[in-house]
Structures are given as C-alpha cells and as structure tokens.
N, C-alpha and C. Protein backbone atom coordinates (compact mmCIF):
# COMPACT_ATOMS: atom_id res chain seq x y z
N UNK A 1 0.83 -1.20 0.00
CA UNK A 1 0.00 0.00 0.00
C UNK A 1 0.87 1.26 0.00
N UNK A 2 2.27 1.12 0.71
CA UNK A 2 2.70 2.62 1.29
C UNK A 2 3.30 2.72 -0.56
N UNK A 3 4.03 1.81 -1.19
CA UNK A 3 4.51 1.66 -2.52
C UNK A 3 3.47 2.15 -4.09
N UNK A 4 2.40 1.70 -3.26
CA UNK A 4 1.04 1.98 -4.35
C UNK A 4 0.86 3.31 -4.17
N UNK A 5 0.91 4.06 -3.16
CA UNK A 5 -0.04 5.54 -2.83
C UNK A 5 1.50 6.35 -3.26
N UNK A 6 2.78 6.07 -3.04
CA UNK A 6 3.72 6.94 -3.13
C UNK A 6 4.08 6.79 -4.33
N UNK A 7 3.89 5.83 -5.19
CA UNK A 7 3.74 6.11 -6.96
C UNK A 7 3.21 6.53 -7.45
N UNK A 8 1.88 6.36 -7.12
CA UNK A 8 0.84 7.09 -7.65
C UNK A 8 1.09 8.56 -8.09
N UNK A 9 1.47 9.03 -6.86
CA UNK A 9 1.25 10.48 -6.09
C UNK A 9 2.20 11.03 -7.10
N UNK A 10 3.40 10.03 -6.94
CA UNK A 10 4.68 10.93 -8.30
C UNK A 10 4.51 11.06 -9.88
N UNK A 11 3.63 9.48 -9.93
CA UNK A 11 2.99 9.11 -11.17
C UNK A 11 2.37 10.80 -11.13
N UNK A 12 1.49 11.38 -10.92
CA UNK A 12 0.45 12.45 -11.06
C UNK A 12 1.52 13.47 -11.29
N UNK A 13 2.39 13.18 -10.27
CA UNK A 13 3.55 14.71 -10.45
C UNK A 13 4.27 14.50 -11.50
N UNK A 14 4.55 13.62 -12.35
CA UNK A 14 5.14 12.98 -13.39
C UNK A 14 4.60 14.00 -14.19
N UNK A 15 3.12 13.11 -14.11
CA UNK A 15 1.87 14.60 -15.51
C UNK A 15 2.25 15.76 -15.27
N UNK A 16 1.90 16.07 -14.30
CA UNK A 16 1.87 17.54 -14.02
C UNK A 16 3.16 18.24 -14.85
N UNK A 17 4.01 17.52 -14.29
CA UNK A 17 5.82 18.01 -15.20
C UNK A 17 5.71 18.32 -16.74
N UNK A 18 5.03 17.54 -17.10
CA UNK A 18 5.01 17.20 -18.59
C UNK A 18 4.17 18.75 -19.04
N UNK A 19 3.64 19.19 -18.34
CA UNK A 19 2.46 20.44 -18.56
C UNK A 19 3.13 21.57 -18.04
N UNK A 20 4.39 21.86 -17.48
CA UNK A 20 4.99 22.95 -16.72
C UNK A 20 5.22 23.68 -18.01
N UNK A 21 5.96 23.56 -18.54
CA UNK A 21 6.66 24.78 -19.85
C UNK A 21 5.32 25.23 -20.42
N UNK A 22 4.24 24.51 -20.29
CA UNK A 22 2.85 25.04 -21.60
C UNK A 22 2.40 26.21 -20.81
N UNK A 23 2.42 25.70 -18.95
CA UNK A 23 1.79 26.62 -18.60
C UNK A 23 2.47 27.89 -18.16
N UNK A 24 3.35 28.09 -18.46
CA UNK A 24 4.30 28.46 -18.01
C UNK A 24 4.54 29.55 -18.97
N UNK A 25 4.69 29.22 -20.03
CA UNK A 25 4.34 30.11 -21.52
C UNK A 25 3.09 30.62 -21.90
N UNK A 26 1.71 29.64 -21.48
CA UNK A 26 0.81 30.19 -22.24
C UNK A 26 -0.23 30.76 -20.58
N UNK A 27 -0.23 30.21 -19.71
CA UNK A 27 -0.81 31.01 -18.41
C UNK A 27 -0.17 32.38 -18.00
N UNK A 28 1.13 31.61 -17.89
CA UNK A 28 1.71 32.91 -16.76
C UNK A 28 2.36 33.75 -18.08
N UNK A 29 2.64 33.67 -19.20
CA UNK A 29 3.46 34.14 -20.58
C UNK A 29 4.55 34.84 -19.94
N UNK A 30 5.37 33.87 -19.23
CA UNK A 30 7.02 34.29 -18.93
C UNK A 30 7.70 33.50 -19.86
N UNK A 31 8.68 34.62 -20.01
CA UNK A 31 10.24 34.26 -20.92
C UNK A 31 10.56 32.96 -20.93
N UNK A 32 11.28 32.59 -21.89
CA UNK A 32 12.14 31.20 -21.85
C UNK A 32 13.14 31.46 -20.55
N UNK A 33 13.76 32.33 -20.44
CA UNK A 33 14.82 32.73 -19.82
C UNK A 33 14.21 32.37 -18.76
N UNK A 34 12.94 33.12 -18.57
CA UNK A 34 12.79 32.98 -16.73
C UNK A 34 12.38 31.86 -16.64
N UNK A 35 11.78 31.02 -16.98
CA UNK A 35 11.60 29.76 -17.34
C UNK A 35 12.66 28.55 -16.92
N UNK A 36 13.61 29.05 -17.70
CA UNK A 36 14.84 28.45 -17.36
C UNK A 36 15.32 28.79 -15.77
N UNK A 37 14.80 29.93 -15.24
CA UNK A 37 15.55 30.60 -13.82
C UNK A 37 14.72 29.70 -12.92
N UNK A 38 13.34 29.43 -13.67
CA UNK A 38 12.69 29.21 -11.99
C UNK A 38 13.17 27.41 -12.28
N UNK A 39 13.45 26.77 -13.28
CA UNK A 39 14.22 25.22 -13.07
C UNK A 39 14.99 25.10 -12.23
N UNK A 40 15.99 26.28 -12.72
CA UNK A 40 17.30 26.43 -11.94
C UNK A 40 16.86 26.62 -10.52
N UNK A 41 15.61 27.42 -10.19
CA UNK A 41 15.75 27.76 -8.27
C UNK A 41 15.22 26.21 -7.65
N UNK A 42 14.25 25.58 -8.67
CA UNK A 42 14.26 23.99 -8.20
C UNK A 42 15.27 23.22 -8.10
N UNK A 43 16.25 23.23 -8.65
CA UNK A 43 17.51 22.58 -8.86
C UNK A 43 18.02 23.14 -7.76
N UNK A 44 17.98 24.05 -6.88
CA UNK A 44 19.13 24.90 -6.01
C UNK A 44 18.00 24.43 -4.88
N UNK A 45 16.82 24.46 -4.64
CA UNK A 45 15.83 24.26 -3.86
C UNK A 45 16.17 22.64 -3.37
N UNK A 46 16.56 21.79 -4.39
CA UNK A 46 16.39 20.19 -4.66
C UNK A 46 18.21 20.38 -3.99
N UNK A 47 18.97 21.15 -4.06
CA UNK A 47 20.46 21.09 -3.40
C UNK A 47 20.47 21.10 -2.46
N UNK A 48 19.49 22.08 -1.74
CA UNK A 48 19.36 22.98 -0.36
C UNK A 48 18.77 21.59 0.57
N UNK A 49 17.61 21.21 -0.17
CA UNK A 49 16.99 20.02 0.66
C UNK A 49 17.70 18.87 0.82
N UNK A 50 18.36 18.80 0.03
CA UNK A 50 19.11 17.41 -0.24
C UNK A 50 20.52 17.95 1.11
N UNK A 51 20.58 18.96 1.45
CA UNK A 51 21.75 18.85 2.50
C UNK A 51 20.79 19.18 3.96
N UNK A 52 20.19 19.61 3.66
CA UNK A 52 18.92 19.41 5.25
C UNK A 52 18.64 18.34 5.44
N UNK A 53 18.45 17.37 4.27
CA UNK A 53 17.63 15.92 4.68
C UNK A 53 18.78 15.32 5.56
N UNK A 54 20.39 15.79 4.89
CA UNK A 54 21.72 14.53 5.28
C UNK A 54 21.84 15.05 6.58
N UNK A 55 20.97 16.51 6.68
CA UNK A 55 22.12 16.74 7.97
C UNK A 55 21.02 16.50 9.24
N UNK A 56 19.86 15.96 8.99
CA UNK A 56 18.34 15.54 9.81
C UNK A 56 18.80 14.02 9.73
N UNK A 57 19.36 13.35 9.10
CA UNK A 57 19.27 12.12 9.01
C UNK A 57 19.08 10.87 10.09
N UNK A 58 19.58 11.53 11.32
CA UNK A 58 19.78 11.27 12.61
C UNK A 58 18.61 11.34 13.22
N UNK A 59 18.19 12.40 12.88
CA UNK A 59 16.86 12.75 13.91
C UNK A 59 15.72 12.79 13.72
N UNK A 60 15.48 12.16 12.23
CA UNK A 60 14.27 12.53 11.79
C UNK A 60 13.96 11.15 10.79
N UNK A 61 12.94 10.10 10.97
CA UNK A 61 12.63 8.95 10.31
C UNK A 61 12.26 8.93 9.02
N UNK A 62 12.43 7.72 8.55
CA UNK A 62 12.49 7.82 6.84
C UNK A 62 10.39 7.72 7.00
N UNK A 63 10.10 7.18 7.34
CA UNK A 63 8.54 7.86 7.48
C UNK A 63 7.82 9.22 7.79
N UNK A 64 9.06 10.16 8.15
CA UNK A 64 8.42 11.49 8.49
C UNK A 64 9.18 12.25 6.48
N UNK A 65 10.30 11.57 6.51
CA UNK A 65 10.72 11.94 5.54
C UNK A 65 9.62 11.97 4.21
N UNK A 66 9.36 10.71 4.04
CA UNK A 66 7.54 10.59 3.26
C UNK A 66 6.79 11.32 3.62
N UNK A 67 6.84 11.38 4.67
CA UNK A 67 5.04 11.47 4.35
C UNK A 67 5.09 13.57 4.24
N UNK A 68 6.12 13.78 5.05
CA UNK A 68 5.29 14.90 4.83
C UNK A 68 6.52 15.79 3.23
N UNK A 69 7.52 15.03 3.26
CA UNK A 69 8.21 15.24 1.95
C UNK A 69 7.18 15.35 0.83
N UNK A 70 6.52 14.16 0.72
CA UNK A 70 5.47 13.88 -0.69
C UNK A 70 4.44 14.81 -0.10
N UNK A 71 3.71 14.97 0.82
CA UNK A 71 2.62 16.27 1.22
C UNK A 71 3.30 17.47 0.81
N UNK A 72 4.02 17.87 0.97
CA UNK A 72 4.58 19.48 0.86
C UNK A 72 5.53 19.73 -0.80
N UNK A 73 5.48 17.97 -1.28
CA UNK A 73 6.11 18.26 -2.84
C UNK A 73 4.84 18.68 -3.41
N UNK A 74 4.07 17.91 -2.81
CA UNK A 74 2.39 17.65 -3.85
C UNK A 74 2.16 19.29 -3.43
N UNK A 75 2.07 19.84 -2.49
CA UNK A 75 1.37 20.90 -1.91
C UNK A 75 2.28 22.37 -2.99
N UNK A 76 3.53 22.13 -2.81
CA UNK A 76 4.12 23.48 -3.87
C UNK A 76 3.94 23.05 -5.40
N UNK A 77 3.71 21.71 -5.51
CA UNK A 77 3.47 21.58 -6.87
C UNK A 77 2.06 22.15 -7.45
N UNK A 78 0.98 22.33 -6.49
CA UNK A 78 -0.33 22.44 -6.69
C UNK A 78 -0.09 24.17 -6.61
N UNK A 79 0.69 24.79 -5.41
CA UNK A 79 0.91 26.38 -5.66
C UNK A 79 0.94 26.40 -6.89
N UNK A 80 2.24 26.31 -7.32
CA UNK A 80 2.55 26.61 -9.16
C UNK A 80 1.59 26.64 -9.77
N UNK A 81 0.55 25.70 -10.07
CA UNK A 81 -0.27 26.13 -11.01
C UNK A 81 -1.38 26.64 -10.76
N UNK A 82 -1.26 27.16 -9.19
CA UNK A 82 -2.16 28.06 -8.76
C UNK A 82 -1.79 29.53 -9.16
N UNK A 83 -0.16 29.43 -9.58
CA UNK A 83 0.45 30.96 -9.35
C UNK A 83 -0.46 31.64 -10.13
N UNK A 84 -0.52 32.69 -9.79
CA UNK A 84 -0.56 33.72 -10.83
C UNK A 84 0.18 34.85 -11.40
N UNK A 85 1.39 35.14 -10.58
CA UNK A 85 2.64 35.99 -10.64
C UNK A 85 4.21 34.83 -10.86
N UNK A 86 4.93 35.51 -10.95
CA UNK A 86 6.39 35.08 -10.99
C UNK A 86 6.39 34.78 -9.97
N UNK A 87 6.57 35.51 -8.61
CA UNK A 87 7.15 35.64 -7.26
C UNK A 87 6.28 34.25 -6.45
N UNK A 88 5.01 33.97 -7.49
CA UNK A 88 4.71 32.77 -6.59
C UNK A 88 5.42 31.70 -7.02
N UNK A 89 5.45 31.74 -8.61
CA UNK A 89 5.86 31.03 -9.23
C UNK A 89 7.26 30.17 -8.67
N UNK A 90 8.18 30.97 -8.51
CA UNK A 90 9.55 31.03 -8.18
C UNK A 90 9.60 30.61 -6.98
N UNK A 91 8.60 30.81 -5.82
CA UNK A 91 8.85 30.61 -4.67
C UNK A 91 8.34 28.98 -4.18
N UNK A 92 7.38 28.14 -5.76
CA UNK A 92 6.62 27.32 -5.52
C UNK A 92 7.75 26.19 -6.02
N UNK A 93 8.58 27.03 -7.19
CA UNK A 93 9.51 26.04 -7.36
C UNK A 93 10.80 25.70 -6.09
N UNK A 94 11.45 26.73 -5.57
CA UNK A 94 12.25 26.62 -4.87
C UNK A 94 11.73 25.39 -3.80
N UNK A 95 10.48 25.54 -3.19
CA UNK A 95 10.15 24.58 -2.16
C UNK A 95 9.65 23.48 -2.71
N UNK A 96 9.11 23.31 -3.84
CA UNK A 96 9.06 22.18 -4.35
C UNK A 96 9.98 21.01 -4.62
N UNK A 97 11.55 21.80 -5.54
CA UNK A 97 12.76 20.96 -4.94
C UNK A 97 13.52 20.50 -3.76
N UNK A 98 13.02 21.81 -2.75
CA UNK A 98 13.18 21.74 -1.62
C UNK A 98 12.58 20.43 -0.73
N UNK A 99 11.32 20.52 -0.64
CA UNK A 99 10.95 18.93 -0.55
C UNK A 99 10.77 18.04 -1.32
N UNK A 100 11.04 18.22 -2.20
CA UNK A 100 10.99 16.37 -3.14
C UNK A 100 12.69 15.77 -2.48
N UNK A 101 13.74 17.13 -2.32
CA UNK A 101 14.64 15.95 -1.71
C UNK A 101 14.69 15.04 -0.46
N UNK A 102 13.72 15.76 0.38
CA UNK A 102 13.40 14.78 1.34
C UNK A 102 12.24 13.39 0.98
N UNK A 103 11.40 13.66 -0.15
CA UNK A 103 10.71 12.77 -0.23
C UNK A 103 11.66 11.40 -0.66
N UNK A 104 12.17 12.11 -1.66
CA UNK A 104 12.66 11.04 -2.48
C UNK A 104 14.11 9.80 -1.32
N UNK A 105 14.68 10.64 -0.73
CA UNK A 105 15.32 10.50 0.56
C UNK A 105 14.70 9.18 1.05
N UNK A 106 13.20 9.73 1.78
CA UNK A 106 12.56 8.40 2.75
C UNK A 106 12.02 7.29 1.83
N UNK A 107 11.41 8.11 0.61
CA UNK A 107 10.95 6.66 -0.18
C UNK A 107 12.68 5.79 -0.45
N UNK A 108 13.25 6.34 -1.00
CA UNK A 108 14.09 4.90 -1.54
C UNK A 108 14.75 4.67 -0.13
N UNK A 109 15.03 5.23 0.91
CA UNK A 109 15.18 4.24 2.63
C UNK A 109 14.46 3.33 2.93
N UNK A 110 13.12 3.84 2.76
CA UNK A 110 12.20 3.01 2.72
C UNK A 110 12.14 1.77 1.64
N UNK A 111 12.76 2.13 0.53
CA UNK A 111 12.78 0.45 -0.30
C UNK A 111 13.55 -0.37 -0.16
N UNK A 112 14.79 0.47 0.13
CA UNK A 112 15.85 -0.39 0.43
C UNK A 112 15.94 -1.19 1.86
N UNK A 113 14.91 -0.64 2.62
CA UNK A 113 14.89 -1.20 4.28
C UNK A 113 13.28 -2.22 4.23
N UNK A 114 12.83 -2.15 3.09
CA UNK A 114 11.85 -3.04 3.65
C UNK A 114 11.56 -3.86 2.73
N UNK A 115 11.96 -3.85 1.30
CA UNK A 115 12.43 -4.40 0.00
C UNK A 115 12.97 -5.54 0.01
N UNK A 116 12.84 -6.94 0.01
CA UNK A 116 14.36 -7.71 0.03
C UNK A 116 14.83 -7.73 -0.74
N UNK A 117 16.74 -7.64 -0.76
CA UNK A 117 17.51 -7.59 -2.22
C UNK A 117 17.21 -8.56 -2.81
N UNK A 118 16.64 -9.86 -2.42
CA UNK A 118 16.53 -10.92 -3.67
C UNK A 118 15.41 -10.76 -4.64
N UNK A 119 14.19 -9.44 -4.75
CA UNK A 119 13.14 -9.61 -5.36
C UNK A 119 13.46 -7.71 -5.70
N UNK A 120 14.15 -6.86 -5.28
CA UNK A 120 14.18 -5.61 -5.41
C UNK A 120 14.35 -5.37 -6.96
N UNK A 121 15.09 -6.33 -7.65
CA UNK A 121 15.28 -5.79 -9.44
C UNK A 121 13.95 -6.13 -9.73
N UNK A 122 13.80 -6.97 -9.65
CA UNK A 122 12.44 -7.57 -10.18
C UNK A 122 11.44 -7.33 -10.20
N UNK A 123 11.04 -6.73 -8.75
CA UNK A 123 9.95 -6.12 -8.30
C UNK A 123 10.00 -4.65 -9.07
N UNK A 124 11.06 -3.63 -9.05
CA UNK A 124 11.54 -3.06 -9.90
C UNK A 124 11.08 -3.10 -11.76
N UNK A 125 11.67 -3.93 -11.92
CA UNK A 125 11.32 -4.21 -13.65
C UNK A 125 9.95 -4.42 -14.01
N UNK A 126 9.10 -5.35 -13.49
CA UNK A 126 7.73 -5.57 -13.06
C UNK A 126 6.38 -3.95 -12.85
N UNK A 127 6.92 -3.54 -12.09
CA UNK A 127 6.46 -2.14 -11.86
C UNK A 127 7.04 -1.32 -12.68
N UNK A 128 8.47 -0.96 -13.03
CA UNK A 128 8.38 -0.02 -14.50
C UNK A 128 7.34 0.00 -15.64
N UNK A 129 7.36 -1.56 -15.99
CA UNK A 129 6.10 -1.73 -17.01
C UNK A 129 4.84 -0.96 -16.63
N UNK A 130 4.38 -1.31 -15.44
CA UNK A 130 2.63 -0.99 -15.00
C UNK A 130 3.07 0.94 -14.95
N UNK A 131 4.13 1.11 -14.69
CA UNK A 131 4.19 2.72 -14.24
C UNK A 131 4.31 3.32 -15.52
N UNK A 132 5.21 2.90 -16.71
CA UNK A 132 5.18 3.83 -17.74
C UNK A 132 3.68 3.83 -18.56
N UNK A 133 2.85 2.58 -18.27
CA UNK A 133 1.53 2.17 -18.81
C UNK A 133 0.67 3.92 -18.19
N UNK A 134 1.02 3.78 -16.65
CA UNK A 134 0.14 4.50 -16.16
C UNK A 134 0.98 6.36 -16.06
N UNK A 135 1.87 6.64 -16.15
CA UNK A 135 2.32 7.81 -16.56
C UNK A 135 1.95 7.81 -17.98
N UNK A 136 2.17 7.46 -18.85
CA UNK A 136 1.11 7.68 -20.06
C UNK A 136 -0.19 8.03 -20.19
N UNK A 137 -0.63 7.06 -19.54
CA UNK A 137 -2.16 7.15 -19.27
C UNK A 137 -2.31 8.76 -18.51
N UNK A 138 -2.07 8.68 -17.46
CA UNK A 138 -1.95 10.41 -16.43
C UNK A 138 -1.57 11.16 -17.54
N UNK A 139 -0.73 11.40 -18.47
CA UNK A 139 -0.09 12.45 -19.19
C UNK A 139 -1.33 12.44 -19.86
N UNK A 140 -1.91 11.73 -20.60
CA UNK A 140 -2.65 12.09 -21.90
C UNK A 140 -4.08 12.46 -21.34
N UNK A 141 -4.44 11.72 -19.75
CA UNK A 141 -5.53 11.77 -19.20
C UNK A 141 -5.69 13.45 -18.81
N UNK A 142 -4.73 14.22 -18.36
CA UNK A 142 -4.19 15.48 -17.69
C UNK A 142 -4.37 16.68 -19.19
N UNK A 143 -3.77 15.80 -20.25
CA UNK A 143 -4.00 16.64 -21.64
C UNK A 143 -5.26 17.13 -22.09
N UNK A 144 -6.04 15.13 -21.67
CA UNK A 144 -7.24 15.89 -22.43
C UNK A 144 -8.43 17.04 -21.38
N UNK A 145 -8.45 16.98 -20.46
CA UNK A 145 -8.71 17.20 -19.62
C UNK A 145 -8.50 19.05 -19.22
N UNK A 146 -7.33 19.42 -20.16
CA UNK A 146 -6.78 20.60 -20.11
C UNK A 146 -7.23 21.05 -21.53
N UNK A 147 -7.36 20.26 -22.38
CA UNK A 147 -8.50 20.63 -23.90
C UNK A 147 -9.57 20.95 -22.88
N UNK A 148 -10.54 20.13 -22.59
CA UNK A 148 -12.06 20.21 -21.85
C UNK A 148 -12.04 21.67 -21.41
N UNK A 149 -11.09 21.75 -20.65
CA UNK A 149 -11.65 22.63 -19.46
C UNK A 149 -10.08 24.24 -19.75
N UNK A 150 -9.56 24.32 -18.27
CA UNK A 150 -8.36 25.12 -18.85
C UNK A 150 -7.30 23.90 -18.15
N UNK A 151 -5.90 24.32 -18.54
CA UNK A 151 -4.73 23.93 -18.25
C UNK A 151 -4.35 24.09 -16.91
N UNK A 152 -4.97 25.28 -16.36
CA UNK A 152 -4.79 25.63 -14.79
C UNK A 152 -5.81 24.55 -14.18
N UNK A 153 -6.54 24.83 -14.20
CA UNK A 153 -8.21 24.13 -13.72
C UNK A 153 -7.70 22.68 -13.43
N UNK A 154 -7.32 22.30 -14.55
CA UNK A 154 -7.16 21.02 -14.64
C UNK A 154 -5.98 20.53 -13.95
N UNK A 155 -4.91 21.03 -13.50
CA UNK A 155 -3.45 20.75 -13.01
C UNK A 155 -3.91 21.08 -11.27
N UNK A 156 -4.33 21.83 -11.61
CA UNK A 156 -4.94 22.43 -9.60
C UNK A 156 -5.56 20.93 -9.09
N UNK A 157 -6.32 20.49 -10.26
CA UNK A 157 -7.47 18.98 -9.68
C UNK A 157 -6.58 18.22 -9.65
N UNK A 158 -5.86 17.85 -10.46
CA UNK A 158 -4.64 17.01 -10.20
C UNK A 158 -3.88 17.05 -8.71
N UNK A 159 -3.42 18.06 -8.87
CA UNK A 159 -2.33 18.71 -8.24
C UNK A 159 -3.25 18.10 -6.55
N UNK A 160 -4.58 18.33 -6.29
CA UNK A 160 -5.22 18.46 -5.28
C UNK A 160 -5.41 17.11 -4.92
N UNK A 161 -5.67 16.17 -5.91
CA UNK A 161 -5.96 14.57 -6.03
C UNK A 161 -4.78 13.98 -5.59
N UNK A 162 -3.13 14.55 -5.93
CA UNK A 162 -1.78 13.84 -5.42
C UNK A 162 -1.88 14.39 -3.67
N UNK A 163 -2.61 15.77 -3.69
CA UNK A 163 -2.19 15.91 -1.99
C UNK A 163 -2.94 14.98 -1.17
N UNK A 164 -4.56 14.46 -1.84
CA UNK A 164 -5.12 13.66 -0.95
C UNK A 164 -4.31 12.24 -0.88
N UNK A 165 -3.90 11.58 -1.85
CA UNK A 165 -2.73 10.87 -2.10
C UNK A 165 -1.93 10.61 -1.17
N UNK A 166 -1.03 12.06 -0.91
CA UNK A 166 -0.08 11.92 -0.25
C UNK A 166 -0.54 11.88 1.88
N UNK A 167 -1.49 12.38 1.68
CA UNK A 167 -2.01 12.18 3.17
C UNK A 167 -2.90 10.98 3.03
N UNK A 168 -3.21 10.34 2.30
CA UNK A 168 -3.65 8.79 2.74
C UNK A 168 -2.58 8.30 3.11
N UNK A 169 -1.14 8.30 1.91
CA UNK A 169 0.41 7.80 2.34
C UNK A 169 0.43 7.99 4.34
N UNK A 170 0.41 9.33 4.40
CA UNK A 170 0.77 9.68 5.85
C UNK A 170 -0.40 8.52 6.68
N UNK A 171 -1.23 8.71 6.73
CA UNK A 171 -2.25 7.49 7.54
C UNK A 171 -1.45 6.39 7.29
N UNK A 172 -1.69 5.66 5.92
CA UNK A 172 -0.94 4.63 6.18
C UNK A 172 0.66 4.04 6.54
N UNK A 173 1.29 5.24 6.99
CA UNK A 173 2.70 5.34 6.85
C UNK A 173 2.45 4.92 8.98
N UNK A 174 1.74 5.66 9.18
CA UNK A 174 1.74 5.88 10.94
C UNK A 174 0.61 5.11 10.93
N UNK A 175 -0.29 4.45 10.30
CA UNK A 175 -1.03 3.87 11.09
C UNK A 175 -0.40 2.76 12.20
N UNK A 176 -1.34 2.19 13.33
CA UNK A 176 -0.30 1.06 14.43
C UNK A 176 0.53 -0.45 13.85
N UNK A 177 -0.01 -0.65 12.72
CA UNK A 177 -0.16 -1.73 12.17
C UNK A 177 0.96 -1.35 11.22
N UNK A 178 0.89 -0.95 9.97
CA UNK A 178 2.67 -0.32 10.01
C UNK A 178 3.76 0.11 10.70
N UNK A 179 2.86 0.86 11.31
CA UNK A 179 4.31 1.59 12.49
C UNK A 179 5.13 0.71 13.11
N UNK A 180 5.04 -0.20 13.24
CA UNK A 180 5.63 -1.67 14.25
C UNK A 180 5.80 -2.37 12.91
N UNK A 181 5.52 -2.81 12.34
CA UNK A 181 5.56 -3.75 10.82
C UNK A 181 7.03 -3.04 10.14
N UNK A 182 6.81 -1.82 9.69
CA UNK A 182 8.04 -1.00 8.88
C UNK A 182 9.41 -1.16 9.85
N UNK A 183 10.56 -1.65 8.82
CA UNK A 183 11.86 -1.75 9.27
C UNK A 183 12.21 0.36 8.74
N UNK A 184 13.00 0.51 10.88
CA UNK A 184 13.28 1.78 10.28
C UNK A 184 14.42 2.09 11.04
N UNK A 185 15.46 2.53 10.58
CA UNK A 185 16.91 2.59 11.45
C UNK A 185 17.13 4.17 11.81
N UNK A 186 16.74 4.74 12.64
CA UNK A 186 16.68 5.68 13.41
C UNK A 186 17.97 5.70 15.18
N UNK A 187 18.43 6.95 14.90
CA UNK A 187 19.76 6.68 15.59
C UNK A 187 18.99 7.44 17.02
C-alpha cells in the first residue's frame, strides 16, 4: 500500500511536469529565460533540501521523511499552477525541490529497508512496465482534460488529487499496524 499511494502520487507529479513549460508560456506568458531561472531555483531548492535531509538524518525517520516530503512536494506543486505571478511562481519552485529531496530521501530508505535484495530488481522491472503504462495514461488523461476545461483548472485537480494521495500515504505510513511492521533505522 505505502509503494502503491507513493507512486501514484509521483505518477500524477510525473503529468503535471510534462504540462509545466505550456503553462508556463501560455498562463503565466514568462520568458524562456525565466523559465529556465525558476528550473534552476528547483535545482538549487532540490540542493538545499538534499543537505537538510543529510544533515536531519539522525533525527528525523524515513517515514516522516515521506510522508510529509510527498505532502509538501504535492502541496508546492499544486501552488505553481495556482500561481498567478512570478514571485509565486519562483517561490513554488524553490520549495518544491526543496521537498521532493526529502521525499525522495525516505521513499528509496524506505525500499531499500523493507524491500528484500533478492526480489528488489524484479519487483523493480515488473512495476516499471505498470508505471510507464500508467504515466502515459496520467499524461494524456491530464491533456485531455486541459482541452475540456483550462490547463490551470485542470493541473490544480490534479495537483489536489496527489495531496489527498499523499495524506492517505501519511495514515498509512503511521497507522499502528505499520508503524511496528516498517523496518526503520533511526539513531
């Protein structure tokens, strides 16, 4: 379940990615340039987090790392295409890289700690198939959907559908029955 809801959730953010430059050009009609700036503050956002997560590593569980990593990726990902200015824009990307490095952090701790290496490729190869089936599916589902209606409209519902996503993750991440079940190496 925790593997099903935390694919999903990226699966959706997958779409969503695929739709950033359209809206980006044809909502907000900023530059290529700035375009390129606000990647770059995700990329510096995704640096910044990625040395908070190493330097929490101690004190903070690869289940807090999930759950609220994937809540607060899903949550600035859903800002963005709420923005309506640059300054949100920019500020949705920075924290967006900002937490996906912690998400991404607890999920693969989490695979590698509860995964066994004798089924991890496999299980792996197995699920690439069903995931590129279903990132396809999300991309074209998210497209048409942005014909129907608008491109914003439609990325916000998305965007809102990965946050409920990501807080089912959190229930089932802490429910009692996981919480004791999940292998978690906490110092």
């Amino acid at each position: 379940m925790i593997y099903l809801l935390f694919q999903s959730t990226l699966l959706i953010a997958f779409a969503l990615d695929s739709q950033e430059t359209t809206f980006i050009k044809q909502d907000l009609a900023l530059s290529d340039s700035l375009y390129g700036a606000f990647v770059s503050s995700a990329r510096a956002g995704a640096i910044l987090g990625g040395m908070v997560a190493a330097s929490f590593a101690k004190k903070w569980s690869t289940r807090s790392y999930m759950a609220f990593g994937l809540f607060l990726t899903m949550l600035f990902y859903t800002a963005f295409y709420a923005s309506t200015s640059s300054i949100l824009t920019f500020v949705s990307f920075v924290f967006l890289g900002f937490f996906m490095a912690f998400s991404n952090t607890g999920y693969e701790t989490f695979y590698q700690q509860n995964v066994p290496p004798e089924i991890m490729g496999i299980l792996g190869s197995i699920s690439s198939i069903f995931q590129n089936i279903l990132q396809i599916s999300f991309t074209l589902l998210l497209g048409l959907f942005a014909e129907l209606f608008t491109l914003q409209m439609t990325a916000i519902v998305f965007g809102i559908i990965s946050i409920l996503l990501s807080i089912s993750l959190y229930f089932v991440l802490y429910s009692p029955k996981n919480y004791i079940g999940l292998k978690e190496e906490v110092s």
